[in-house]
PDB file of N, CA and C in Angstrom:
ATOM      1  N   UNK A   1       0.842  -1.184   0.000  1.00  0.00           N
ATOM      2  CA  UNK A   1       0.000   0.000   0.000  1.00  0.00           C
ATOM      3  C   UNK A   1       0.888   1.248   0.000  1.00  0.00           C
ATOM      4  N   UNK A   2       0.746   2.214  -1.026  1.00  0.00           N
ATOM      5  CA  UNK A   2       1.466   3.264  -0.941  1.00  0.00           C
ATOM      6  C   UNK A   2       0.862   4.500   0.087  1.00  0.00           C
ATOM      7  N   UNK A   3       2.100   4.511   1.112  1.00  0.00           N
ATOM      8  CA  UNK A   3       1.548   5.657   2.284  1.00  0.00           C
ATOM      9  C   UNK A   3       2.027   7.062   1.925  1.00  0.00           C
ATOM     10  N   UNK A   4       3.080   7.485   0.969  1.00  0.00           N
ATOM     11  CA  UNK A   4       2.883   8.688   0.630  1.00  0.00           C
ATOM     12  C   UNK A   4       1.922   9.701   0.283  1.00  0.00           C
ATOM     13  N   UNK A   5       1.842  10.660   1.080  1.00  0.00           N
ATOM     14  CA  UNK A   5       1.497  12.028   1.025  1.00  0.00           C
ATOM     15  C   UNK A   5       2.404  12.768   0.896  1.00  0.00           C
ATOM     16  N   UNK A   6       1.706  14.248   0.519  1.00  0.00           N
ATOM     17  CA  UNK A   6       2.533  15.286   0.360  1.00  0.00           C
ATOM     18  C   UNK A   6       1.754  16.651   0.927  1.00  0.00           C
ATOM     19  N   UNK A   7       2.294  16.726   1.946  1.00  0.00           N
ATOM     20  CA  UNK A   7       1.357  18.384   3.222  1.00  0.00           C
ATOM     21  C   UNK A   7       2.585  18.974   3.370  1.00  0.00           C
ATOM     22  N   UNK A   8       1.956  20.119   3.703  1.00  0.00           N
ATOM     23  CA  UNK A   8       2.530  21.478   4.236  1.00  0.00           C
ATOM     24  C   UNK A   8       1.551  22.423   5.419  1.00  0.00           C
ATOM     25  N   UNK A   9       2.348  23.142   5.926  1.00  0.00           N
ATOM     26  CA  UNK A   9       1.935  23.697   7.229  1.00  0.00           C
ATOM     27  C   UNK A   9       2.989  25.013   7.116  1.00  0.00           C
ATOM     28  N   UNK A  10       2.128  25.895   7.200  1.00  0.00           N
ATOM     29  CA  UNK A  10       3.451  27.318   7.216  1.00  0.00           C
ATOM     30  C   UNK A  10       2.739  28.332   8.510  1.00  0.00           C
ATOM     31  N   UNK A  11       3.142  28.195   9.383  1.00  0.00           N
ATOM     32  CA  UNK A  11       3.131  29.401  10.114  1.00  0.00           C
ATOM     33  C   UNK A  11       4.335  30.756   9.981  1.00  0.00           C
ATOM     34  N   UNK A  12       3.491  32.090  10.581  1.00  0.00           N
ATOM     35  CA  UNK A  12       4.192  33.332  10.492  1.00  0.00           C
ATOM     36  C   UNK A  12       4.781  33.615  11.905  1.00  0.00           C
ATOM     37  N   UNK A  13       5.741  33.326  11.825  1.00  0.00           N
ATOM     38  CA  UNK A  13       6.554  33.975  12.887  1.00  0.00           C
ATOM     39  C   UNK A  13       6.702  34.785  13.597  1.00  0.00           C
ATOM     40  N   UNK A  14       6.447  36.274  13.214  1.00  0.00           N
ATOM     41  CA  UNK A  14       6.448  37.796  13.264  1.00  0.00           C
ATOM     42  C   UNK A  14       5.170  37.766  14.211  1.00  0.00           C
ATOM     43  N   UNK A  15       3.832  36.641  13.823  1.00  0.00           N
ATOM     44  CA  UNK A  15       2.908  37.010  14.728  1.00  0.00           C
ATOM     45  C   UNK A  15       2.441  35.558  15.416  1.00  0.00           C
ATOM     46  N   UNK A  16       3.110  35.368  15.417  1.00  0.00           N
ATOM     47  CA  UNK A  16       2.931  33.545  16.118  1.00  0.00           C
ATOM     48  C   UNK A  16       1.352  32.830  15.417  1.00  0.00           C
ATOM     49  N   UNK A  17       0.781  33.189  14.479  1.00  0.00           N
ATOM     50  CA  UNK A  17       0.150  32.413  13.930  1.00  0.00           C
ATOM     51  C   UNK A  17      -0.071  31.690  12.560  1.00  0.00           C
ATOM     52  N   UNK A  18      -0.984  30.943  12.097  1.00  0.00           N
ATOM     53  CA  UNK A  18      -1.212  30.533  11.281  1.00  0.00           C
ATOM     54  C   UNK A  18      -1.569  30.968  10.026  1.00  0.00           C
ATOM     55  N   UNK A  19      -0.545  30.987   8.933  1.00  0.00           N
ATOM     56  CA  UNK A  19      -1.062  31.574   7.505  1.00  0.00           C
ATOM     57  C   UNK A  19      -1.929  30.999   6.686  1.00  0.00           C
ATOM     58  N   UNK A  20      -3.515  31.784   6.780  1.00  0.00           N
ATOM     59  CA  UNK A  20      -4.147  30.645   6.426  1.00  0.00           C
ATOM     60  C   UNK A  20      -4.446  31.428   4.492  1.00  0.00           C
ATOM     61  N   UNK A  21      -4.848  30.783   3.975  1.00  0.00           N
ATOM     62  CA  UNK A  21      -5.415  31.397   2.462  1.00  0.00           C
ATOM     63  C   UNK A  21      -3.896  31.630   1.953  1.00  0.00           C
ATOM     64  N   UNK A  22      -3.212  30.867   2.206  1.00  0.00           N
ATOM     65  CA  UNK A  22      -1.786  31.155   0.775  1.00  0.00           C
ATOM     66  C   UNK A  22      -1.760  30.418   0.123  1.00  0.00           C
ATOM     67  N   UNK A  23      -1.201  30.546  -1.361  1.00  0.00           N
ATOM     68  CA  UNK A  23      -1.408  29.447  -2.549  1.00  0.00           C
ATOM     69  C   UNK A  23       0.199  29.381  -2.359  1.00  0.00           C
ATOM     70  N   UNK A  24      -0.168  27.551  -2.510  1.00  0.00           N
ATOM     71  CA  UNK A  24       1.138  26.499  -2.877  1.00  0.00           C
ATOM     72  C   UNK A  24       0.669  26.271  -4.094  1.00  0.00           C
ATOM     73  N   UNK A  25       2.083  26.184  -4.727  1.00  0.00           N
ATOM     74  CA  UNK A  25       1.529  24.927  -5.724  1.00  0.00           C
ATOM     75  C   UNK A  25       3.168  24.039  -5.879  1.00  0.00           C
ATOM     76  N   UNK A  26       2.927  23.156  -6.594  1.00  0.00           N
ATOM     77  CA  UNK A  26       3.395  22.010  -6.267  1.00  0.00           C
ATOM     78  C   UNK A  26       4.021  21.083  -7.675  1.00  0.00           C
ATOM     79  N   UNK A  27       5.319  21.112  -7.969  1.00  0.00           N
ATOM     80  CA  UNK A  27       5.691  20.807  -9.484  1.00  0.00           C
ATOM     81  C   UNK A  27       6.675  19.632  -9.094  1.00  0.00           C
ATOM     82  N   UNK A  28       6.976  18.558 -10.198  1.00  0.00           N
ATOM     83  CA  UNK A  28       7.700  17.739 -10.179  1.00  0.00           C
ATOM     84  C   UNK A  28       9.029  18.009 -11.302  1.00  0.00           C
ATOM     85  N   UNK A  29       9.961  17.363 -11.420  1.00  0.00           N
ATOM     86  CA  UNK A  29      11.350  17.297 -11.937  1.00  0.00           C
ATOM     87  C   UNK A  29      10.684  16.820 -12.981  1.00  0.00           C
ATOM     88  N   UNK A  30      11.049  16.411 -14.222  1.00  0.00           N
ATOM     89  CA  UNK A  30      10.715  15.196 -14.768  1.00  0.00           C
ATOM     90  C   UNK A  30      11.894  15.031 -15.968  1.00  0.00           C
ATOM     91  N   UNK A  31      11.603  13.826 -16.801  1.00  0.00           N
ATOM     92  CA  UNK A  31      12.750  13.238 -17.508  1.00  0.00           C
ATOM     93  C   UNK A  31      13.803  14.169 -18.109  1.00  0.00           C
ATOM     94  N   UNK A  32      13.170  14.896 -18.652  1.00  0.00           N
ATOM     95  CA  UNK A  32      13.535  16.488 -19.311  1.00  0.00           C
ATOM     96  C   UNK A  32      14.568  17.410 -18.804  1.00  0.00           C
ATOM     97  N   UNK A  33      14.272  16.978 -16.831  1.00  0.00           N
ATOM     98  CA  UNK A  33      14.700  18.205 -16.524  1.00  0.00           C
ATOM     99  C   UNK A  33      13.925  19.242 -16.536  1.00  0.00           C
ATOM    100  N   UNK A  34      12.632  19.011 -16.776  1.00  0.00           N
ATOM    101  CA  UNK A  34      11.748  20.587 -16.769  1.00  0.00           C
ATOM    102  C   UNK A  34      10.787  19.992 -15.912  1.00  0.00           C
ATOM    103  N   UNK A  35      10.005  21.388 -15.143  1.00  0.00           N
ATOM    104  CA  UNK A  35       8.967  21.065 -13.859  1.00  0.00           C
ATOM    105  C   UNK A  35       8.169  21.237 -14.671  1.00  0.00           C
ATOM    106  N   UNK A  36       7.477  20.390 -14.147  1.00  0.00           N
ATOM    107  CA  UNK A  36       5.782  19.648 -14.363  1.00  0.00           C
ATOM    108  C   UNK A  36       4.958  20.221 -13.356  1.00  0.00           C
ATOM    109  N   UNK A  37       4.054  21.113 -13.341  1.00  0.00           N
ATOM    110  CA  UNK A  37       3.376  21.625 -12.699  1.00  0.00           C
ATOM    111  C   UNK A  37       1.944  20.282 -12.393  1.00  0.00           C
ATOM    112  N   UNK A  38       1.813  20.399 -11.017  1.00  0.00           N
ATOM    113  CA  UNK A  38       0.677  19.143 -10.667  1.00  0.00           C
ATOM    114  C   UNK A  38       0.012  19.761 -10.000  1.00  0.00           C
ATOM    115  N   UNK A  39      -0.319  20.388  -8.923  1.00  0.00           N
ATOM    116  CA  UNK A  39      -1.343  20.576  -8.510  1.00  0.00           C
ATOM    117  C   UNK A  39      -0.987  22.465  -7.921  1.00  0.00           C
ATOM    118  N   UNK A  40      -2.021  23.599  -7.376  1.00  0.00           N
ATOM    119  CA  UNK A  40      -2.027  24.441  -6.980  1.00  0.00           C
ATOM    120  C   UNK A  40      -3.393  24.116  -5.783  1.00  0.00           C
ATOM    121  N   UNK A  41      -3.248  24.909  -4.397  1.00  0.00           N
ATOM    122  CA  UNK A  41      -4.024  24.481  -3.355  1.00  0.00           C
ATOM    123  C   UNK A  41      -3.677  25.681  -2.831  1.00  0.00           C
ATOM    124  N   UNK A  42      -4.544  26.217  -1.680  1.00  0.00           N
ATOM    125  CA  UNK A  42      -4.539  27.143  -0.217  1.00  0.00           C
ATOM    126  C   UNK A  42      -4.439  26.647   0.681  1.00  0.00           C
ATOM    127  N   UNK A  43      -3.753  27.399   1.535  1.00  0.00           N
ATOM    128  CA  UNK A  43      -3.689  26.986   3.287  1.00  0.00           C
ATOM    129  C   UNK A  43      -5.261  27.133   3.824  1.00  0.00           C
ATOM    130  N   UNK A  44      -5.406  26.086   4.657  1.00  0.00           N
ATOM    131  CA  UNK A  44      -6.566  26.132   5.394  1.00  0.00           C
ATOM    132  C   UNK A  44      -6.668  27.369   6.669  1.00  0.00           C
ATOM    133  N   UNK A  45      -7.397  27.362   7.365  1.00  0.00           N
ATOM    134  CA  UNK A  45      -7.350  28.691   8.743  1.00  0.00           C
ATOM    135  C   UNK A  45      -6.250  28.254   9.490  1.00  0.00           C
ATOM    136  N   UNK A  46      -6.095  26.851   9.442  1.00  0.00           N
ATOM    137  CA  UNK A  46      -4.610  26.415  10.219  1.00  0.00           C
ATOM    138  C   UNK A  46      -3.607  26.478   9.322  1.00  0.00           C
ATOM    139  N   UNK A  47      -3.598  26.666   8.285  1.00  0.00           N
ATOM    140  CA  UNK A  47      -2.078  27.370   8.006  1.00  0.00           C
ATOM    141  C   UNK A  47      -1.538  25.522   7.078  1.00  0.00           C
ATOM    142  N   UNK A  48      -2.697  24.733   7.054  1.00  0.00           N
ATOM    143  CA  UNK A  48      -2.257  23.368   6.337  1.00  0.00           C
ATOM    144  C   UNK A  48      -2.876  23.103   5.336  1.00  0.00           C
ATOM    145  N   UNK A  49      -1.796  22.422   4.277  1.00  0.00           N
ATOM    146  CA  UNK A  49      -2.885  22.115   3.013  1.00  0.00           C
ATOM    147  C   UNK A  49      -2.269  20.545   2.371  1.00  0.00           C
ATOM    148  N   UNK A  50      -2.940  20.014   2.210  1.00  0.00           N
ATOM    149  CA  UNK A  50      -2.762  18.450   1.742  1.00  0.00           C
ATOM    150  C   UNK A  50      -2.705  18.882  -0.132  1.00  0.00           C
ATOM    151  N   UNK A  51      -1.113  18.449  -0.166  1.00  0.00           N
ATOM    152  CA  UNK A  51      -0.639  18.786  -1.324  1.00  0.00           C
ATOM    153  C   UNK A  51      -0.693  17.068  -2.509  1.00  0.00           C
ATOM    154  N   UNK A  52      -0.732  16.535  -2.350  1.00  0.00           N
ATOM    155  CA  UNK A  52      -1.028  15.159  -3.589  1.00  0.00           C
ATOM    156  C   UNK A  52      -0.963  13.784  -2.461  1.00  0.00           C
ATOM    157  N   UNK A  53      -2.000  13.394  -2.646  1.00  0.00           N
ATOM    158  CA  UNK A  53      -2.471  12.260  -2.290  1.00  0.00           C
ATOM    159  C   UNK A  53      -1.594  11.076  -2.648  1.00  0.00           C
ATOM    160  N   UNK A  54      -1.434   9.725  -2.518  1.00  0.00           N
ATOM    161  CA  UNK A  54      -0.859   8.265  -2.524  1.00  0.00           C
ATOM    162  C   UNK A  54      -2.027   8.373  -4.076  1.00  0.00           C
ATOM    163  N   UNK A  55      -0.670   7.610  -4.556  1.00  0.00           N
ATOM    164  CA  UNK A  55      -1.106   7.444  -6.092  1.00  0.00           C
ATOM    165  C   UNK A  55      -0.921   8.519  -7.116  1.00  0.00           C
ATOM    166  N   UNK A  56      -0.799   9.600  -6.473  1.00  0.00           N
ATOM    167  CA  UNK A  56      -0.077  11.055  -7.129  1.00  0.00           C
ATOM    168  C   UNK A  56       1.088  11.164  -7.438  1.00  0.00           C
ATOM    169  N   UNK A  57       1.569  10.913  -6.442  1.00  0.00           N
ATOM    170  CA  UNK A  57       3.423  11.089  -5.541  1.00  0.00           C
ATOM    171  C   UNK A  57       4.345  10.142  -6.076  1.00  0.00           C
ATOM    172  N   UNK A  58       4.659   9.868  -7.243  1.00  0.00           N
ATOM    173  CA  UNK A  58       5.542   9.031  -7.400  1.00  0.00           C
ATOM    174  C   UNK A  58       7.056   9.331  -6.713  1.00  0.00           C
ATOM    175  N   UNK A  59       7.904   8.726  -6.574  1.00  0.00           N
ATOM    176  CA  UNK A  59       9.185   9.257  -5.923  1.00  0.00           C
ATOM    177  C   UNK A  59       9.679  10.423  -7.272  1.00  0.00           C
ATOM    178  N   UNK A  60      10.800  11.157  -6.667  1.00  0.00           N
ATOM    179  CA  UNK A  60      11.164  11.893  -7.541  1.00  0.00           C
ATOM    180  C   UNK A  60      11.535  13.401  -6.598  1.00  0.00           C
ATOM    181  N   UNK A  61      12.127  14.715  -7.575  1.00  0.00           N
ATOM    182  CA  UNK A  61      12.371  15.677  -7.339  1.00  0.00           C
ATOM    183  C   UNK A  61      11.092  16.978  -7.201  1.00  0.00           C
ATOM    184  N   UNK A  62      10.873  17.602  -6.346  1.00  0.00           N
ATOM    185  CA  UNK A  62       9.477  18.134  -5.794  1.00  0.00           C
ATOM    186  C   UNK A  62       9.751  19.594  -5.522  1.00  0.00           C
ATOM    187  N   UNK A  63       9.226  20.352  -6.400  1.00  0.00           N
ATOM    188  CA  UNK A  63       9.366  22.380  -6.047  1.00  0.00           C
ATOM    189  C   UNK A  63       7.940  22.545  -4.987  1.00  0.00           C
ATOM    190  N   UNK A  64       8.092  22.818  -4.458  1.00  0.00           N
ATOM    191  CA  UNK A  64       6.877  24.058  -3.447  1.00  0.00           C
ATOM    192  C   UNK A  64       7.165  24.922  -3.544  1.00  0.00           C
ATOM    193  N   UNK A  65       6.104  25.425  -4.078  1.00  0.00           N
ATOM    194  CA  UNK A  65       6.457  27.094  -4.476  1.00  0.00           C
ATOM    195  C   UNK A  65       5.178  28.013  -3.966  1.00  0.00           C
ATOM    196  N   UNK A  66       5.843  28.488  -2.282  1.00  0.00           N
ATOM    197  CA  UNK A  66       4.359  29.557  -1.484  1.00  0.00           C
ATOM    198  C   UNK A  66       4.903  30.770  -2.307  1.00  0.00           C
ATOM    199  N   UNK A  67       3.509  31.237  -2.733  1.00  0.00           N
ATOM    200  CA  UNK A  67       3.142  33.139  -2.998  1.00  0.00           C
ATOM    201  C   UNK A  67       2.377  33.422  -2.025  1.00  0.00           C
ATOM    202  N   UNK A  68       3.754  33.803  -1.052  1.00  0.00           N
ATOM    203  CA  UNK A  68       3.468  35.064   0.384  1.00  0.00           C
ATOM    204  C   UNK A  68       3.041  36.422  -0.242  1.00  0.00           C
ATOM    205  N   UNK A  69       3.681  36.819  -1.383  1.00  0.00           N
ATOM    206  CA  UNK A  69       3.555  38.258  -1.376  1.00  0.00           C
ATOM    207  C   UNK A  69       2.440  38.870  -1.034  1.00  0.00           C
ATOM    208  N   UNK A  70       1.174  38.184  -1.703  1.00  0.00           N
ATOM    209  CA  UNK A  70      -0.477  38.494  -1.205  1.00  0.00           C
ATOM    210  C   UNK A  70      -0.626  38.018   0.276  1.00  0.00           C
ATOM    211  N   UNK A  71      -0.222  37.136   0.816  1.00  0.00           N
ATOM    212  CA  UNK A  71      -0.236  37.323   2.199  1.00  0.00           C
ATOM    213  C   UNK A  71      -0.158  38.241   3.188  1.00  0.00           C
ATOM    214  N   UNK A  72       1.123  38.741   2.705  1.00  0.00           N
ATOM    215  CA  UNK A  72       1.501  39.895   3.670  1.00  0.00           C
ATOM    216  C   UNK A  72       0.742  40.841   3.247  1.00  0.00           C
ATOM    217  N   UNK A  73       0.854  41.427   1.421  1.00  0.00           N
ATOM    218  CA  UNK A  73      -0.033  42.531   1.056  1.00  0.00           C
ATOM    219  C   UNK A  73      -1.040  42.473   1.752  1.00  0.00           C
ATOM    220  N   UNK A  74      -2.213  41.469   1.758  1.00  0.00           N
ATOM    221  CA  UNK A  74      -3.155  41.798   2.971  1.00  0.00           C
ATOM    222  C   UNK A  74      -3.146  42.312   4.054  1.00  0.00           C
ATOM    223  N   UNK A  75      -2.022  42.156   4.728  1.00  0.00           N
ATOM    224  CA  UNK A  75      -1.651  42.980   5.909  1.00  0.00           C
ATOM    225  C   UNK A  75      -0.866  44.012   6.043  1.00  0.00           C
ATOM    226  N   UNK A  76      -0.413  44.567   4.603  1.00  0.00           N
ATOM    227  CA  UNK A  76      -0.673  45.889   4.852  1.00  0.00           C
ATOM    228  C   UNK A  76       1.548  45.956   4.927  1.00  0.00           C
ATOM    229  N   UNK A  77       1.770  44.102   5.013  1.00  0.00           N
ATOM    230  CA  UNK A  77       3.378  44.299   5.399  1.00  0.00           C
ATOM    231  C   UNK A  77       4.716  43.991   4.332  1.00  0.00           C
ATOM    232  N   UNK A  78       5.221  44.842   4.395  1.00  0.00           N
ATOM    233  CA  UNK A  78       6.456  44.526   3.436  1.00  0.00           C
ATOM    234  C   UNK A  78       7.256  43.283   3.349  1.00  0.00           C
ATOM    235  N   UNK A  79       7.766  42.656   2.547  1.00  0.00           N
ATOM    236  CA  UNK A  79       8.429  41.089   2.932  1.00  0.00           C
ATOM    237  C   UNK A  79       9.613  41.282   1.511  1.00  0.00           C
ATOM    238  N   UNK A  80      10.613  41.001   2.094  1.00  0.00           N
ATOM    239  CA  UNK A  80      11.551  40.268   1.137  1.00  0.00           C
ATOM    240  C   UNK A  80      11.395  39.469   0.189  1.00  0.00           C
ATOM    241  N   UNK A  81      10.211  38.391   0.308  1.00  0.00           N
ATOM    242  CA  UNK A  81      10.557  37.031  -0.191  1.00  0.00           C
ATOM    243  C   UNK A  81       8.944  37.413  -0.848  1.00  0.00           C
ATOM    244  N   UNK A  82       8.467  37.244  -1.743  1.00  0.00           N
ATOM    245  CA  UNK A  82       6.947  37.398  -2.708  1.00  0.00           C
ATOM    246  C   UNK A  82       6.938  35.967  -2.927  1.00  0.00           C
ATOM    247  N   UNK A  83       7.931  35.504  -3.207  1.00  0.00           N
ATOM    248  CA  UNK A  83       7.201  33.886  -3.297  1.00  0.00           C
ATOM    249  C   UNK A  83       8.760  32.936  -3.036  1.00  0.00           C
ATOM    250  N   UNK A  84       8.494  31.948  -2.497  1.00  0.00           N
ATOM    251  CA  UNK A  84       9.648  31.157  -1.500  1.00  0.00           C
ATOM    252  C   UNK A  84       9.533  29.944  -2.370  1.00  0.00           C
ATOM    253  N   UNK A  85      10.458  28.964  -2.685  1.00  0.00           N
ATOM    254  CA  UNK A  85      10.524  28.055  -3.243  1.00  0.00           C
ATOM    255  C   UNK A  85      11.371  26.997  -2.518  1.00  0.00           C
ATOM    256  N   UNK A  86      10.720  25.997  -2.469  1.00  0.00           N
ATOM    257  CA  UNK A  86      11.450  24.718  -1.532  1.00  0.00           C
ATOM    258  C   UNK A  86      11.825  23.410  -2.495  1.00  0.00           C
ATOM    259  N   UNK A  87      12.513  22.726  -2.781  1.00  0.00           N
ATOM    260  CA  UNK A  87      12.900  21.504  -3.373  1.00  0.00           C
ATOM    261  C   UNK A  87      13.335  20.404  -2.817  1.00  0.00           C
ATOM    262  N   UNK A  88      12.606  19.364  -3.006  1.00  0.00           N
ATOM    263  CA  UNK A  88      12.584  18.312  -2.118  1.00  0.00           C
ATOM    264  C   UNK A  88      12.732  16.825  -2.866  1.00  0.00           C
ATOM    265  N   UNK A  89      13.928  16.081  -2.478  1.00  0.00           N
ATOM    266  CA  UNK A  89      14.221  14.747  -3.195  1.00  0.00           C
ATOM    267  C   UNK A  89      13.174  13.950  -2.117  1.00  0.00           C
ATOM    268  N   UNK A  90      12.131  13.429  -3.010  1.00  0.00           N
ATOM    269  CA  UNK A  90      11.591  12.188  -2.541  1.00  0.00           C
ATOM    270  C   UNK A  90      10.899  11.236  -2.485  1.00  0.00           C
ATOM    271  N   UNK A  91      12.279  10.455  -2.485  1.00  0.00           N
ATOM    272  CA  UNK A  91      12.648   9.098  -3.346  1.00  0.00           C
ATOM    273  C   UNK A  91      12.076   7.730  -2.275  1.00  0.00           C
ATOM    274  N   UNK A  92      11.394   7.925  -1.296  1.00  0.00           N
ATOM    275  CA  UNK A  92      11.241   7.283   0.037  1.00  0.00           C
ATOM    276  C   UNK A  92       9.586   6.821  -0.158  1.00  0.00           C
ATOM    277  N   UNK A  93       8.992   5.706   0.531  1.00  0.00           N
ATOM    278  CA  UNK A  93       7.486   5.309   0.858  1.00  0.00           C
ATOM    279  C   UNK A  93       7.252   6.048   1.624  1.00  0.00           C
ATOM    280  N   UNK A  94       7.161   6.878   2.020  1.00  0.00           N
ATOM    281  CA  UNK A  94       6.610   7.830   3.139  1.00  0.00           C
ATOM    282  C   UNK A  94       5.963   9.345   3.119  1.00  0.00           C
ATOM    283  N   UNK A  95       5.493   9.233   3.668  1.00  0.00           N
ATOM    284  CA  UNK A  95       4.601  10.616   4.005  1.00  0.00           C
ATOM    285  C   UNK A  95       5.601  11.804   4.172  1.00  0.00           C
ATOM    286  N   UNK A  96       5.499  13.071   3.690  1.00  0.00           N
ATOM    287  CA  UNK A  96       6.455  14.024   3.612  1.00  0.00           C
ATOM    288  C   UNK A  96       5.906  15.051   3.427  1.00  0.00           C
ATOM    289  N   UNK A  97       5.970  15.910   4.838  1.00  0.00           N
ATOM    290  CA  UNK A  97       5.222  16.817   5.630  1.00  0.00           C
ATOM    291  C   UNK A  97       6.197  18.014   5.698  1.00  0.00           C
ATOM    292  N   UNK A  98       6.095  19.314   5.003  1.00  0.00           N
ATOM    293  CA  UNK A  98       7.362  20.306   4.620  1.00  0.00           C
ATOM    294  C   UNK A  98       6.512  21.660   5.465  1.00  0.00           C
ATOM    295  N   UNK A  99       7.027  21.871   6.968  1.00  0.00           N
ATOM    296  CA  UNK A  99       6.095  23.129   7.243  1.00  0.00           C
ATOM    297  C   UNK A  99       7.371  23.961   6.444  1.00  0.00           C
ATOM    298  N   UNK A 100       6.516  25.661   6.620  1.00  0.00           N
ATOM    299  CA  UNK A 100       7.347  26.693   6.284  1.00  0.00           C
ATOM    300  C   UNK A 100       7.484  27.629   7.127  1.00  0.00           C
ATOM    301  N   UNK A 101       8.338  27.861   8.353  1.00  0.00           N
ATOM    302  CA  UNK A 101       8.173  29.151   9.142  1.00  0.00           C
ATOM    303  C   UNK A 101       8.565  29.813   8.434  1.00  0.00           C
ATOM    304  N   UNK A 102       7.814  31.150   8.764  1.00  0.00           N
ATOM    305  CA  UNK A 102       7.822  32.620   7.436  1.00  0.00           C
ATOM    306  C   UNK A 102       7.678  34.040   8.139  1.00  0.00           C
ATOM    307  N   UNK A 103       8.431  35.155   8.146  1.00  0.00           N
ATOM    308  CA  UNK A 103       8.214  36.205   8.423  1.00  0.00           C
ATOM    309  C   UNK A 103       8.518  37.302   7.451  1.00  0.00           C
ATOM    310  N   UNK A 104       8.550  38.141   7.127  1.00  0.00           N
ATOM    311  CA  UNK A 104       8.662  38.956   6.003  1.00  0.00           C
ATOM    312  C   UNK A 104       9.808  38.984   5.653  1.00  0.00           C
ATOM    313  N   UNK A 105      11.513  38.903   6.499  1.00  0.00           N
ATOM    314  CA  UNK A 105      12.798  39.233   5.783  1.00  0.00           C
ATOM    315  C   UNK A 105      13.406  37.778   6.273  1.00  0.00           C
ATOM    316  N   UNK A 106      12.824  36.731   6.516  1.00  0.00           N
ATOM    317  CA  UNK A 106      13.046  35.782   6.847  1.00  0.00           C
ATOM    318  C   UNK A 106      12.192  34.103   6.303  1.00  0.00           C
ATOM    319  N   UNK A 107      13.039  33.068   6.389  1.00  0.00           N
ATOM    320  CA  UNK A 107      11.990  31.871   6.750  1.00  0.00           C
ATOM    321  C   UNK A 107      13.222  30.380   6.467  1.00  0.00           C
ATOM    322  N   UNK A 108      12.325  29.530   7.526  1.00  0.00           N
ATOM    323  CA  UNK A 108      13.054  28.461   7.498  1.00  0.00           C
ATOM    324  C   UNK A 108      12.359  26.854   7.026  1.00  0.00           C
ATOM    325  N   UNK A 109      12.837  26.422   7.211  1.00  0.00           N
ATOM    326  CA  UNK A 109      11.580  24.842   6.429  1.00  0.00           C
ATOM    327  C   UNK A 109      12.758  23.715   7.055  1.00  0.00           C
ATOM    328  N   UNK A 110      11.560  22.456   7.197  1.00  0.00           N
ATOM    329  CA  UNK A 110      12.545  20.859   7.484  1.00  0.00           C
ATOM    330  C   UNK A 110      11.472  20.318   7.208  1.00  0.00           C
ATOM    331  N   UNK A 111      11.892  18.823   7.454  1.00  0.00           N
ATOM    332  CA  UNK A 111      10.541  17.318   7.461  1.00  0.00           C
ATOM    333  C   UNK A 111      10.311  17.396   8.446  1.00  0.00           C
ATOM    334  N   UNK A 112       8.997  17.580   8.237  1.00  0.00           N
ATOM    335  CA  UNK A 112       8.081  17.031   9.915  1.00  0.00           C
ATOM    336  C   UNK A 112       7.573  16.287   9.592  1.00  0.00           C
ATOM    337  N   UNK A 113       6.256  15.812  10.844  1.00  0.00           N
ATOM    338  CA  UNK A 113       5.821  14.435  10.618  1.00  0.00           C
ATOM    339  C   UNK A 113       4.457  14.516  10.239  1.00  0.00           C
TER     340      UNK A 113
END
């Protein structure tokens, strides 16, 4: 049974909560060498969004690409980063959970669970 998923979780730092309504979207490597765009999604009010389901996810090379810039624009706040891009080898049966801590001149990311 294939248990891969693919989620994300980004909280804002600057105000200790949850970024909810930001668009991910979500591209693969492929033979080429060129990204394959697969899916685009929003953060929920918690700041999480279930990015490709088991049966989606083949192993392989993975862009996340958040557009904060409208995030912050909503609030009115300046940010460095308009849209953050993460790349992720994975080549594994497993579930692979990428939060994003984010503040406007800042942000960090790992595997969670």
């Amino acid at each position: 049974m294939d248990v891969r998923k693919f989620s994300t979780h980004i909280l804002d730092t600057s105000v200790g909560e949850a970024a909810a309504n930001v668009r991910v979207t979500v591209s693969r490597l492929d033979e080429l060498q060129e990204w394959k765009s697969l899916r685009a999604a929003k953060t929920n009010e918690d700041g999480r969004c279930q990015l490709l389901e088991p049966g989606q996810f083949p192993s392989g090379i993975y862009k996340l690409t958040f557009h904060v810039g409208s995030y912050f624009a909503a609030r009115n706040v300046k940010t460095l980063y308009p849209v953050i891009e993460i790349i992720a080898d994975c080549s594994e049966n497993q579930h692979y959970h990428i939060p994003l801590l984010l503040n406007p001149y800042g942000y960090s990311t790992y595997r969670g669970t």
